[in-house]
Protein backbone atom coordinates (compact mmCIF):
# COMPACT_ATOMS: atom_id res chain seq x y z
CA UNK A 1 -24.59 11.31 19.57
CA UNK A 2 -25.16 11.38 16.06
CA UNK A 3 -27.14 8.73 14.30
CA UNK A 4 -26.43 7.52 10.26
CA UNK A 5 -30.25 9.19 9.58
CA UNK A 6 -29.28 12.21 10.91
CA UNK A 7 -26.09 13.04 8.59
CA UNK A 8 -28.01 11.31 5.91
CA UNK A 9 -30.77 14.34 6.34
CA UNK A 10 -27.23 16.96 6.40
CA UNK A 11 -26.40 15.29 3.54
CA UNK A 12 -29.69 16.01 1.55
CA UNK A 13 -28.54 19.59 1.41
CA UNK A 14 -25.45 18.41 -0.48
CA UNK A 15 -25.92 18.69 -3.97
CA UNK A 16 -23.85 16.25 -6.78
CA UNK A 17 -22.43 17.99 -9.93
CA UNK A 18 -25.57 17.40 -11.65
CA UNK A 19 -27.45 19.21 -9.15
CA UNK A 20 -29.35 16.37 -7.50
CA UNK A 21 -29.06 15.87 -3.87
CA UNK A 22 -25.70 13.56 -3.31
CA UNK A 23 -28.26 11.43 -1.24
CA UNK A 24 -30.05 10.82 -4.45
CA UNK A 25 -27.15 10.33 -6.55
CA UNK A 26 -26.54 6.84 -5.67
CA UNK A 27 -23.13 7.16 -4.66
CA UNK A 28 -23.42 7.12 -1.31
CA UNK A 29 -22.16 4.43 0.69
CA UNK A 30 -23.23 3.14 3.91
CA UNK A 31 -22.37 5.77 6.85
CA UNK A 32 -20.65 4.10 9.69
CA UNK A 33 -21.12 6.34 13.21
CA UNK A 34 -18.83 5.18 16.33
CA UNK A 35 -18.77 7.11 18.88
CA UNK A 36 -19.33 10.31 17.29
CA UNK A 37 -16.63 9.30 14.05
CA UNK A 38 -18.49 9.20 11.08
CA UNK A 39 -17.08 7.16 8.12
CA UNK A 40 -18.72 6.98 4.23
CA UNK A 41 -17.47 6.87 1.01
CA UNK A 42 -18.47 8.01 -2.31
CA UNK A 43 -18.14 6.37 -5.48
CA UNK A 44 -18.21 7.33 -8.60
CA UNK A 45 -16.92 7.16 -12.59
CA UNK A 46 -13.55 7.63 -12.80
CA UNK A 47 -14.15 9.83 -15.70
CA UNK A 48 -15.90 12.40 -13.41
CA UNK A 49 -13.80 11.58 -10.43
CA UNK A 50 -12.60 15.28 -10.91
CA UNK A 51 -15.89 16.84 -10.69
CA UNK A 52 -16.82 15.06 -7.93
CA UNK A 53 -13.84 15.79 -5.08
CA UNK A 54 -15.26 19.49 -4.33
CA UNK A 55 -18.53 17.61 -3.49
CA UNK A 56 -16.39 15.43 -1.13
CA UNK A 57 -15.08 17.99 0.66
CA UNK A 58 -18.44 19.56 0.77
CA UNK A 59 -20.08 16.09 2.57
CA UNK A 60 -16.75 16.10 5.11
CA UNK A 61 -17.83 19.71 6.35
CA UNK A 62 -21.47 19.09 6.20
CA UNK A 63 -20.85 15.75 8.14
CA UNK A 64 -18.51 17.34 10.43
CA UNK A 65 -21.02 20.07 11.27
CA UNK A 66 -23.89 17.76 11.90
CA UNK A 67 -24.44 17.99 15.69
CA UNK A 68 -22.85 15.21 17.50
CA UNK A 69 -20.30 14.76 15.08
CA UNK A 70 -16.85 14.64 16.60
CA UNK A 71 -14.41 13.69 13.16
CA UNK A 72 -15.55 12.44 10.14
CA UNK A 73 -13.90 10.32 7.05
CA UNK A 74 -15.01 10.53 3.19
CA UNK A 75 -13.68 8.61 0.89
CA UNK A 76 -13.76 9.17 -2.75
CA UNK A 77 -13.11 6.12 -5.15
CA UNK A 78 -13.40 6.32 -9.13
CA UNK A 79 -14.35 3.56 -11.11
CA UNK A 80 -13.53 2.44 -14.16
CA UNK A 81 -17.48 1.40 -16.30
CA UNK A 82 -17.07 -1.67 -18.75
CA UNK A 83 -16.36 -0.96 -21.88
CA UNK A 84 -14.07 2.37 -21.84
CA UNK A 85 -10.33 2.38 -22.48
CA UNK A 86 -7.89 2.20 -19.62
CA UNK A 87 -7.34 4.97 -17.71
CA UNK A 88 -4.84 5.91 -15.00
CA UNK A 89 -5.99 5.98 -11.63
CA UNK A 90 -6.27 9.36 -10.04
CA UNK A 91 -3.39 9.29 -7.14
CA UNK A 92 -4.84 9.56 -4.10
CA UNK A 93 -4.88 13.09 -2.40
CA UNK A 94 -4.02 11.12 0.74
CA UNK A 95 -0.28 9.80 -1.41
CA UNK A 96 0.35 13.28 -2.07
CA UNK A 97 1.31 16.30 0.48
CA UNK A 98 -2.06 17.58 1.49
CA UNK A 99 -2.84 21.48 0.81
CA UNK A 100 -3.34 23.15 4.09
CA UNK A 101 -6.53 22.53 5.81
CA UNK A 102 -6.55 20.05 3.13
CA UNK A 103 -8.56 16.50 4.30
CA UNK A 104 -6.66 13.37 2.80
CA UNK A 105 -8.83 10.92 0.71
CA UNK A 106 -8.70 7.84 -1.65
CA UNK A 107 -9.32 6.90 -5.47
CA UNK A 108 -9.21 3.24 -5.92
CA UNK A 109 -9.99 1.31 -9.42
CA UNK A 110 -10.95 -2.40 -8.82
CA UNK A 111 -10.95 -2.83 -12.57
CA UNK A 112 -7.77 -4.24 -14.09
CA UNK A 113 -3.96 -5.32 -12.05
CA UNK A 114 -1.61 -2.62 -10.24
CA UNK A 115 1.89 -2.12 -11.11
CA UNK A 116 4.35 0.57 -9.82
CA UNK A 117 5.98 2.62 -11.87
CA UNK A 118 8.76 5.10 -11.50
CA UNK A 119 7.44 8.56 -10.71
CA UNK A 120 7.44 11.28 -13.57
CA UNK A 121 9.32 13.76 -11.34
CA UNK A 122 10.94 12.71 -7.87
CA UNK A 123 11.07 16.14 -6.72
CA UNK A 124 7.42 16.12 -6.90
CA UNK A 125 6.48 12.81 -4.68
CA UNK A 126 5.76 12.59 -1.09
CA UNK A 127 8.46 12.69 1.22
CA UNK A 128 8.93 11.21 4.62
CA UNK A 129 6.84 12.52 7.41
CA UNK A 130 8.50 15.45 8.73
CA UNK A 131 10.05 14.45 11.55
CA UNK A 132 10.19 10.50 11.27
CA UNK A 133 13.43 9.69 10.37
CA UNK A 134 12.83 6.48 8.89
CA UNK A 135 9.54 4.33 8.31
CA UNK A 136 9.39 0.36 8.40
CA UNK A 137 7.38 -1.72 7.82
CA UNK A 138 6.22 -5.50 9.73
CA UNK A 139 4.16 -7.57 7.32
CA UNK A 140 3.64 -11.07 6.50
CA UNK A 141 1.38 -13.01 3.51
CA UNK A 142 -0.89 -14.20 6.03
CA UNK A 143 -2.33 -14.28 9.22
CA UNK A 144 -1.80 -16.05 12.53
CA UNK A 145 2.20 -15.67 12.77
CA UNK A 146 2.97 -13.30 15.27
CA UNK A 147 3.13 -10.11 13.13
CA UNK A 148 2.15 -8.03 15.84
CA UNK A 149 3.79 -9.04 18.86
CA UNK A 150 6.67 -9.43 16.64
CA UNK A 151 6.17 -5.30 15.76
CA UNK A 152 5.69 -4.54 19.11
CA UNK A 153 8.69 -6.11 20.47
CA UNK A 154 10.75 -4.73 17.71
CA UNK A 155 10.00 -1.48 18.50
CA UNK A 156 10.47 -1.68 22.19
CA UNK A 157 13.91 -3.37 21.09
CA UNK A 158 14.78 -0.17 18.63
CA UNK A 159 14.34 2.00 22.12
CA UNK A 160 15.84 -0.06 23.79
CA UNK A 161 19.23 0.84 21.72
CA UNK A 162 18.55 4.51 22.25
CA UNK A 163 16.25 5.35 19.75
CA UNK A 164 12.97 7.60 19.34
CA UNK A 165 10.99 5.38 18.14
CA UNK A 166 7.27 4.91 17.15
CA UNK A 167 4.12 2.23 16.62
CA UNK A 168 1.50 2.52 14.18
CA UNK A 169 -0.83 -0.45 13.88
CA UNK A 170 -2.18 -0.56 10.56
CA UNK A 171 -4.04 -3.71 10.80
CA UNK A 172 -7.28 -1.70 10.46
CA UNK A 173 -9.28 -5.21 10.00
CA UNK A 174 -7.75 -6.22 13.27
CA UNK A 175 -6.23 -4.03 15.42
CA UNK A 176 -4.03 -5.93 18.38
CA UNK A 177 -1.39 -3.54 19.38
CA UNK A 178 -4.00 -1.76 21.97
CA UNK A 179 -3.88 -4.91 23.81
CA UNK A 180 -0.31 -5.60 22.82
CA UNK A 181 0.86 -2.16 24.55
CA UNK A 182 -1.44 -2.32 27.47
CA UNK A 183 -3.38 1.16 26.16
CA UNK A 184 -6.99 1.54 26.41
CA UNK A 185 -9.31 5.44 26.11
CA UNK A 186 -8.76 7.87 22.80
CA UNK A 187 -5.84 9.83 21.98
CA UNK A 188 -6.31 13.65 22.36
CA UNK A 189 -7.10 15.52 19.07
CA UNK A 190 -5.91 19.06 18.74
CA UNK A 191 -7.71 20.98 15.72
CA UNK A 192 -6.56 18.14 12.48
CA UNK A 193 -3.97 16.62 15.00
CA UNK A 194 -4.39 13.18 16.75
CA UNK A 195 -1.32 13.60 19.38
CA UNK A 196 -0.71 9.70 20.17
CA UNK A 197 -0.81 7.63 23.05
CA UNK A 198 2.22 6.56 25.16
CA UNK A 199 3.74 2.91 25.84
CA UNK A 200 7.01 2.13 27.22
CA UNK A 201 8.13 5.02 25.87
CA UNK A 202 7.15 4.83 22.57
CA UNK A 203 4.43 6.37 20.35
CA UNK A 204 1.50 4.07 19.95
CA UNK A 205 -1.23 5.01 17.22
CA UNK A 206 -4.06 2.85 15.97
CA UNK A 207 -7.40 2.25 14.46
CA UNK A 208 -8.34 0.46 17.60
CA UNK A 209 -7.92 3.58 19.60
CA UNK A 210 -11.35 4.95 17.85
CA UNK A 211 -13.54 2.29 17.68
CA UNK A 212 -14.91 -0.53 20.60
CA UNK A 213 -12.62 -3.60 20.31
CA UNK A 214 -15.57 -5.67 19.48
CA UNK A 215 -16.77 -3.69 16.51
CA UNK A 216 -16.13 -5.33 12.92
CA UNK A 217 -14.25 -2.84 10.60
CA UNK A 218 -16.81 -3.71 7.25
CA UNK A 219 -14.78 -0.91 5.04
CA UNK A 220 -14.27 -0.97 1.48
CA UNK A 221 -10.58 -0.46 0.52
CA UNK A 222 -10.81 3.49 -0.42
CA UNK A 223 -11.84 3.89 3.42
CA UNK A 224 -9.11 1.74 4.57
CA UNK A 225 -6.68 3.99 2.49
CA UNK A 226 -8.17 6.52 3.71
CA UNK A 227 -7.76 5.75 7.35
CA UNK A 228 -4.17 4.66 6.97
CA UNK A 229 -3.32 8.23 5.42
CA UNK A 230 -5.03 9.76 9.01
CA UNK A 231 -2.31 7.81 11.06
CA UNK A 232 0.32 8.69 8.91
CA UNK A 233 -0.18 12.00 8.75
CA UNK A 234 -2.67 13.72 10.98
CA UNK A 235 -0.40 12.15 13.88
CA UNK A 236 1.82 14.11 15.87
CA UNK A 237 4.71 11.38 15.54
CA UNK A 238 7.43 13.84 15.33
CA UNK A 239 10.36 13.67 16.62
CA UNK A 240 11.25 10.25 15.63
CA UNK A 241 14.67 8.09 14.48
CA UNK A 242 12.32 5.44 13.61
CA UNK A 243 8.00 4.32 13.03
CA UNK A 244 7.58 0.72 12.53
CA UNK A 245 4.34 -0.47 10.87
CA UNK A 246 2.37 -2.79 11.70
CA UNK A 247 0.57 -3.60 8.61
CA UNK A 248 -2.13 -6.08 8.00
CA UNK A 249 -1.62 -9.61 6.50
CA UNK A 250 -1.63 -10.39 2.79
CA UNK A 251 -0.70 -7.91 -0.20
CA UNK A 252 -3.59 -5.90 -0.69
CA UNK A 253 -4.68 -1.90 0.08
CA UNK A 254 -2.83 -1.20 2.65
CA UNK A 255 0.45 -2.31 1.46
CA UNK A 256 -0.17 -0.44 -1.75
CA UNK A 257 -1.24 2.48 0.15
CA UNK A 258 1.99 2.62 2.40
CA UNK A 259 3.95 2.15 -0.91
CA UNK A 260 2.32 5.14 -2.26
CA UNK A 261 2.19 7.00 0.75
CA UNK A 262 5.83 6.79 2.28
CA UNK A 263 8.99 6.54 0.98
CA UNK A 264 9.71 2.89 2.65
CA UNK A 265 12.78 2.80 4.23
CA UNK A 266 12.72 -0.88 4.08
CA UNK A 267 10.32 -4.17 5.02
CA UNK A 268 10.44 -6.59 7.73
CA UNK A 269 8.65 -10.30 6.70
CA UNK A 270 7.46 -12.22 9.37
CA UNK A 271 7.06 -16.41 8.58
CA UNK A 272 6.48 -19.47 10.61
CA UNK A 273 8.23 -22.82 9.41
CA UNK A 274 5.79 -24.59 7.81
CA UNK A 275 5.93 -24.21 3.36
CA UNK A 276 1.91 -22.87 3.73
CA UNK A 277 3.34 -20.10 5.46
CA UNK A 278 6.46 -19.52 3.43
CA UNK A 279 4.67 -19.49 0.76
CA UNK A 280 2.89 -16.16 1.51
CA UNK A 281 6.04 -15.18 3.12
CA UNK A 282 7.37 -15.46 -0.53
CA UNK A 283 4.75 -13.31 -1.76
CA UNK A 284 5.39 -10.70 0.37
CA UNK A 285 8.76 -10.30 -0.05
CA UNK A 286 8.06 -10.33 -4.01
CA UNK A 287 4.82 -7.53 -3.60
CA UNK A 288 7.44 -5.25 -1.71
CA UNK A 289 10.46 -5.82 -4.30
CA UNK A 290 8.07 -4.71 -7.04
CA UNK A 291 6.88 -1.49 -5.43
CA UNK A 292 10.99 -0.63 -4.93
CA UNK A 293 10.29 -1.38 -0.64
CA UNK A 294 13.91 -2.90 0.34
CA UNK A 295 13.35 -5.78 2.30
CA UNK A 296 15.31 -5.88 5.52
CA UNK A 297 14.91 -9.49 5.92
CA UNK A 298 13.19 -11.89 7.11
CA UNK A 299 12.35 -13.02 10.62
CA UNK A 300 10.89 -17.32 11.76
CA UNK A 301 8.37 -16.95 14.23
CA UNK A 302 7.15 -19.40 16.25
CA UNK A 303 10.66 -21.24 15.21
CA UNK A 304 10.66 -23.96 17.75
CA UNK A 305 9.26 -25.17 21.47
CA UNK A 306 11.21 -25.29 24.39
CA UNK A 307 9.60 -26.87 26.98
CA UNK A 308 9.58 -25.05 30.24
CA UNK A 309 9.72 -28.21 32.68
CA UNK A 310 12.19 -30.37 30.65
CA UNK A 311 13.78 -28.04 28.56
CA UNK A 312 13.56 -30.45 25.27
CA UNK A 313 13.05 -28.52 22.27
CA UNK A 314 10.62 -29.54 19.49
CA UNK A 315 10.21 -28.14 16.08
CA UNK A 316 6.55 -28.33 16.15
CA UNK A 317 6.07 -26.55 12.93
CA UNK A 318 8.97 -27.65 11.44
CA UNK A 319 12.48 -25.16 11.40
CA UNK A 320 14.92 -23.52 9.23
CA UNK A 321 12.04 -22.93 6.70
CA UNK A 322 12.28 -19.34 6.41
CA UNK A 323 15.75 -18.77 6.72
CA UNK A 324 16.38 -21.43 4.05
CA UNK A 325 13.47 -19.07 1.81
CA UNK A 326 15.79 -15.88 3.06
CA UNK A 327 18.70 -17.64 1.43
CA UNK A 328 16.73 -18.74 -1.95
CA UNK A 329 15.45 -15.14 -2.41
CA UNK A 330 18.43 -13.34 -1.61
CA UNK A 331 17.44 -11.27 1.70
CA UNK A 332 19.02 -11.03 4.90
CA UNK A 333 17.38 -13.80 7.63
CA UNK A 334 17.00 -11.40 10.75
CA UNK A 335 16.61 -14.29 13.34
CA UNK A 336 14.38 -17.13 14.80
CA UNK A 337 11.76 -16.23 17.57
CA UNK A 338 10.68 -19.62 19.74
CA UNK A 339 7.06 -20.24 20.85
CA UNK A 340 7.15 -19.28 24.86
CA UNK A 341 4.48 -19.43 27.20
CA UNK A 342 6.44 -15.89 28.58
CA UNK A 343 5.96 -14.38 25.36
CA UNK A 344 2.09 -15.46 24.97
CA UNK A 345 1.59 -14.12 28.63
CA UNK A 346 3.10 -10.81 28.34
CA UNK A 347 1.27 -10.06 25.36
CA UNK A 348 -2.40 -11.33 26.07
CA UNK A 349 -1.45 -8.95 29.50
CA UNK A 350 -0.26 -5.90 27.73
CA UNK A 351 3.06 -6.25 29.22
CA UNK A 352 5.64 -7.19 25.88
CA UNK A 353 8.25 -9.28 27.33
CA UNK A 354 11.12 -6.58 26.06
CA UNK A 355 9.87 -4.40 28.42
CA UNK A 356 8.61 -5.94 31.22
CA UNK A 357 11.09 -8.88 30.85
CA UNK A 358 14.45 -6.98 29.80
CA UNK A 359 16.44 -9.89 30.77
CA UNK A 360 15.36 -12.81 29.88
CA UNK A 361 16.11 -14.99 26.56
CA UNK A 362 13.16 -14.16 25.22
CA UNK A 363 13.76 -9.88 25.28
CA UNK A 364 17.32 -10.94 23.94
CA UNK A 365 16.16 -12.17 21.29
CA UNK A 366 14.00 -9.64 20.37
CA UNK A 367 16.79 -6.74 20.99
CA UNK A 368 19.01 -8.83 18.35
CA UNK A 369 15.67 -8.64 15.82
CA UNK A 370 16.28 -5.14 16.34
CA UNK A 371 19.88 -4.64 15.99
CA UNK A 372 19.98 -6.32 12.82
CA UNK A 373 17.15 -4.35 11.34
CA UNK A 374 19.09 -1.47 12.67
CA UNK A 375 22.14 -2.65 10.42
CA UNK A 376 20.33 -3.08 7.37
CA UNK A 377 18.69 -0.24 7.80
CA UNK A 378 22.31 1.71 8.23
CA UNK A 379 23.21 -0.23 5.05
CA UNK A 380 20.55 1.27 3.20
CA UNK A 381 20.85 4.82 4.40
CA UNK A 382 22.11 6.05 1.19
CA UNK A 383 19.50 4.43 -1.30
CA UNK A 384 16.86 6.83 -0.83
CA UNK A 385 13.82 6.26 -3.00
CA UNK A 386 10.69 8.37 -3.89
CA UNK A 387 7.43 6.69 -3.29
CA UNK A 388 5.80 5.30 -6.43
CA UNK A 389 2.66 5.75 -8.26
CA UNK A 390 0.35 3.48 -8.70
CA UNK A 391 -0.74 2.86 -11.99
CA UNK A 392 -4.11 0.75 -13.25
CA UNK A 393 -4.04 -1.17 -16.39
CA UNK A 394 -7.43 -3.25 -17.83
């Protein structure tokens, strides 16, 4: 396998607009190798951003040649020095259609606050991935609520109903639906074309697929754009009524990036009871609002205890928060899930309760999640939006 020195000594033979070796540049990241996937980025002045994406493309072939070398991701990201006016961010290759033979990548502009605008011309923006008929996504503000297991579950309940339906985890900082679905190896790659793995019949794709499950994911947020473009679109997802998201916590990259990348068919927040929770909760439902994302609604996790010996409930982290937060802002409340030892089990063992466990409470419960997402999603069939742009602002 290929080492970081050894595509650093490819990369020597790279030269930078100014004709200096790119190693010498100082642009160059740090190069990640797993397993034969190499992963870099290179960053430079937005005002030469331009200039600089043949050179990309000229480090992903060099990379990708380098013996050893089984895929390999670049990143570009422009940004903006002190001092010089506001400019707009370049969109991301990876938020438009890609050429042929075209390789997605990322600007990104840490300077100043993002807003979404309207695009110029709709005609122009992404569309949907061929295919998929509609793409959701499964966030919440923060971590630790059951985001995942609540994707999973929602998906199996959406195939349950009758649907094609598929799974991409986008928590690249911590991947969980791997061990969520019960799938362990690599997914087979055909030329560009990751075809994914299979669960319960459903289409399973994530980050966790290419990299050991104990390896930290240390990537700026260009290569996390970056990565979540791959999934999107260098997956074989097709045919499909239906990909649910799992995204990561908080309102960050990835959210943007799936904004930009995807015309949203809607948003699915995840809570627990307590107001620390709801609070982020709130967030989210405002970051999604603002990028024109309709929010399906929101779903309590963790809602209450039953006990499994005496059957007494208890509202350990309080209850009714988040439908009560539903109500305030205006969205649909798509249902309360309870904390069960059955649902902790099945997960930890790769075996999610709605499809190991199609008839218990628990399942039910989770098949109702999905019915009503499958309503409001019906509801909102004929507000089709274009993705929006990102815009930076000092």
């Amino acid at each position: 396998m290929a080492t970081a020195d050894d595509v650093k000594a490819r990369l020597a033979q790279v030269s930078a607009p100014d004709g200096r070796p790119v190693t010498e540049a100082g642009v160059l990241s740090e190069v990640l190798v797993s397993d034969g996937k190499v992963y870099l980025s290179l960053t430079v002045d937005a005002a030469e951003a331009r200039a600089w994406e043949p050179v990309r493309a000229a480090v992903e072939r060099t990379v990708r040649g380098t013996p050893g070398v089984t895929s390999a991701l670049v990143a570009l990201t422009a940004e903006r020095k002190a001092g010089l006016p506001p400019v707009a961010s370049h969109t991301p290759a990876a938020a438009r259609a890609p050429a042929a033979g075209g390789h997605s990548h990322a600007g990104h502009s840490p300077a100043g606050h993002s807003h979404a605008q309207p695009p110029a011309d709709p005609q122009k923006e992404t569309p949907g991935l061929p295919g998929v008929g509609a793409i959701i996504a499964v966030a919440s503000g923060k971590g630790g609520v059951g985001k995942s297991t609540l994707a999973a579950n929602l998906a199996l309940g959406l195939a349950a109903s009758g649907l094609k339906v598929g799974l991409l985890d986008a928590d690249i900082y911590g991947p969980s639906v791997p061990r969520l679905m019960g799938l362990k190896g690599r997914p087979e790659v055909n030329g560009r074309m990751i075809t994914p793995m299979q669960a319960f019949g459903i289409k399973v794709m994530s980050i966790g697929f290419m990299v050991e499950e104990e390896t930290p994911m240390i990537w700026r947020g260009p290569m996390v754009m970056s990565a979540i473009s791959q999934m999107l679109k260098e997956v074989n997802w097709a045919p499909l009524d239906i990909l649910v998201v799992d995204m990561p916590p908080g309102t960050g990259d990835a959210q943007l990036t799936m904004a930009q990348q995807v015309p949203l068919a809607g948003a699915v927040i995840v809570s627990t009871p307590q107001d620390l929770a709801l609070i982020d909760a709130r967030r989210g439902v405002a970051m999604f609002q603002k990028v024109n994302v309709p929010v399906l609604g929101v779903v309590e996790n963790m809602s209450y205890f039953m006990c499994p010996h005496c059957g007494t409930r208890s509202d350990l982290f309080g209850h009714g928060g988040a439908r009560h937060e539903a109500q305030r802002l205006g969205v649909p409340f798509l249902g309360e899930v309870p904390l069960q030892m059955s649902i902790r089990e099945t997960s930890d063992a790769g075996l999610p309760v709605v499809a190991t466990r199609p008839d218990s409470p628990e399942a039910g419960i989770y098949r109702g999640i999905a019915q009503a997402v499958r309503e409001a999603l019906a509801g909102r069939h004929s507000t089709a939006r274009a993705a929006p742009r990102i815009v930076m602002e000092g």
